[in-house]
C-alpha atoms as a PDB file:
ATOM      1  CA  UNK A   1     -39.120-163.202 118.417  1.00  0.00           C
ATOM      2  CA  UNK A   2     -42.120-164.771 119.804  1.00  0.00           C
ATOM      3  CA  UNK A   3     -42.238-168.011 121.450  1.00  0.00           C
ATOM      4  CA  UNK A   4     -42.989-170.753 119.348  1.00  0.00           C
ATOM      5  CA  UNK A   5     -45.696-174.209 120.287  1.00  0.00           C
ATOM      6  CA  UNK A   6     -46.414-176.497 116.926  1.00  0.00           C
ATOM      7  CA  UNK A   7     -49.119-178.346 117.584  1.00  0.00           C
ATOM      8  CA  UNK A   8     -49.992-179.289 113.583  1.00  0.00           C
ATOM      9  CA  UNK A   9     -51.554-182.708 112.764  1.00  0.00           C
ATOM     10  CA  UNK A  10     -52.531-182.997 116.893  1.00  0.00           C
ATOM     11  CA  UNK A  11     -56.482-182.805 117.832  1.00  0.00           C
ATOM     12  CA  UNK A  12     -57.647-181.805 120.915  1.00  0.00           C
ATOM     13  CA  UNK A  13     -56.756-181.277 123.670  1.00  0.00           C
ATOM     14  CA  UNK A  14     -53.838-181.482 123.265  1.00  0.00           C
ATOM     15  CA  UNK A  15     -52.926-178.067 121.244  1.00  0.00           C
ATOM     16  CA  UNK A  16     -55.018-176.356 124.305  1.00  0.00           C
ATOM     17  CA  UNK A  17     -52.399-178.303 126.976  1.00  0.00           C
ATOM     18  CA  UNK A  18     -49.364-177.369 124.898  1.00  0.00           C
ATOM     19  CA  UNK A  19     -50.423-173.866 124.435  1.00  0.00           C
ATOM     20  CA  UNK A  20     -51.215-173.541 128.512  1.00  0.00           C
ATOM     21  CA  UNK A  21     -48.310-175.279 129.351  1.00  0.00           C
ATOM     22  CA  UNK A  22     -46.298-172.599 127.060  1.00  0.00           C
ATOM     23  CA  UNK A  23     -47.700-169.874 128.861  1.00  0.00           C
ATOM     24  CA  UNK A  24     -47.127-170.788 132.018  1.00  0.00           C
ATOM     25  CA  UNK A  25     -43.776-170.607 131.122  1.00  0.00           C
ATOM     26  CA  UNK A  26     -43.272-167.493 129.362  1.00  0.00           C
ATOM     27  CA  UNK A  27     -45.826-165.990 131.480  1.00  0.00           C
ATOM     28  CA  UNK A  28     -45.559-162.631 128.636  1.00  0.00           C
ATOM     29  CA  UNK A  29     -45.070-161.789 125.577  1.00  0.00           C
ATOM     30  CA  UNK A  30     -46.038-163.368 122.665  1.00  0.00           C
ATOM     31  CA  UNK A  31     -46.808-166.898 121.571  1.00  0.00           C
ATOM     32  CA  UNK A  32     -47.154-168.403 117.929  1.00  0.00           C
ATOM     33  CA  UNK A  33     -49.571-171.110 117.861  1.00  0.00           C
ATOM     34  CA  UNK A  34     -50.160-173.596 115.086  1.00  0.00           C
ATOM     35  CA  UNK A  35     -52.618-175.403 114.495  1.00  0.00           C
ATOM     36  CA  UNK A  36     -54.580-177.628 111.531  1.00  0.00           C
ATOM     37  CA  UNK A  37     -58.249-177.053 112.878  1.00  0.00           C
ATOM     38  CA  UNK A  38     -61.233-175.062 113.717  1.00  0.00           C
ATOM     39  CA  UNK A  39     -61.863-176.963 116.839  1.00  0.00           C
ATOM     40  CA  UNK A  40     -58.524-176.220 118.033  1.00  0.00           C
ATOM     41  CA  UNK A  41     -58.228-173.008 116.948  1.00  0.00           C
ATOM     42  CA  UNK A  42     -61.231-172.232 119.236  1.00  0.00           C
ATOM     43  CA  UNK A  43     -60.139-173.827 122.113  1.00  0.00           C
ATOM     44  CA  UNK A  44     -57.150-172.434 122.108  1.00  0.00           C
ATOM     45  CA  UNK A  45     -58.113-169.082 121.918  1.00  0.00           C
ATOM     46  CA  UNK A  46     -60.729-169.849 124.454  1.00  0.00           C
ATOM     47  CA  UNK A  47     -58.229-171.359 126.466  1.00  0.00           C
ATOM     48  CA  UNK A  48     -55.552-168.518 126.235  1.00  0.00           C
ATOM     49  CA  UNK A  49     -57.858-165.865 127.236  1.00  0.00           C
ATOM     50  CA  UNK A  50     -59.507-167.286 129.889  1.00  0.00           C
ATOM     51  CA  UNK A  51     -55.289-166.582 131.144  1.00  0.00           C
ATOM     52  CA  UNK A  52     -55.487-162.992 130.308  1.00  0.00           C
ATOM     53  CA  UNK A  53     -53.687-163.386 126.823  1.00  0.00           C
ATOM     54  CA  UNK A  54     -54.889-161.675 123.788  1.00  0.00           C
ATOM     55  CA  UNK A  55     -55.645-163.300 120.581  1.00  0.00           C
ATOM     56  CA  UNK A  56     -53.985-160.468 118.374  1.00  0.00           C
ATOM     57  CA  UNK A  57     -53.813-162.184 115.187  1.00  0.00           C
ATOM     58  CA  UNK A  58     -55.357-165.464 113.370  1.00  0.00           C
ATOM     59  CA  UNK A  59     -54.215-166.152 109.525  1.00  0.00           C
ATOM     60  CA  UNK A  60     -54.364-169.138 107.055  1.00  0.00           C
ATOM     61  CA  UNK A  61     -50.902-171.332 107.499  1.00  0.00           C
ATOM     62  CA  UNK A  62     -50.748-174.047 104.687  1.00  0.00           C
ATOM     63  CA  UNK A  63     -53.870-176.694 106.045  1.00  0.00           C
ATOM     64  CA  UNK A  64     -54.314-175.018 108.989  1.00  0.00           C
ATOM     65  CA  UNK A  65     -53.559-171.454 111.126  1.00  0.00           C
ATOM     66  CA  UNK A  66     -50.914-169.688 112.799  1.00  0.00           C
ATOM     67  CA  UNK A  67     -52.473-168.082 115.740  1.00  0.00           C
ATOM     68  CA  UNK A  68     -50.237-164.846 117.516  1.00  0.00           C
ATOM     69  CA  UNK A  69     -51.385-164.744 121.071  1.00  0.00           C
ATOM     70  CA  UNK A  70     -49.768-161.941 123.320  1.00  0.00           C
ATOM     71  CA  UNK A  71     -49.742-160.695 126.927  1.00  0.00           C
ATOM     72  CA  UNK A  72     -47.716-157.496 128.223  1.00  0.00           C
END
């Protein structure tokens, strides 16, 4: 069950922080990410890979996207 951060109806940067902040404590595995736009869907996937994490899957969510990042 991957770890869950909601950061729907929040701009930037604060999806980016909560995402970083979320991997810094899992430090593996996977992460569901959700978010409402392209902005932050960018940064966070710029943000989460510049950590070594993956972005293994991006799909339409309602207004925005759920984002699966993952790191082994």
């Amino acid at each position: 069950m991957p770890e869950t951060v909601d950061a729907s109806g929040l701009s930037c940067p604060q999806p980016v922080i909560m995402t970083l902040n979320k991997i810094k404590e899992v430090d593996k595995g996977e992460i569901e990410v959700f978010v409402d736009t392209d902005t932050s869907k960018e940064n966070v996937s710029r943000a989460a890979q510049s950590q070594g994490w993956d972005v293994a899957e991006i799909t339409k969510s309602g207004t925005g996207y759920r984002m699966l990042i993952k790191k082994e």
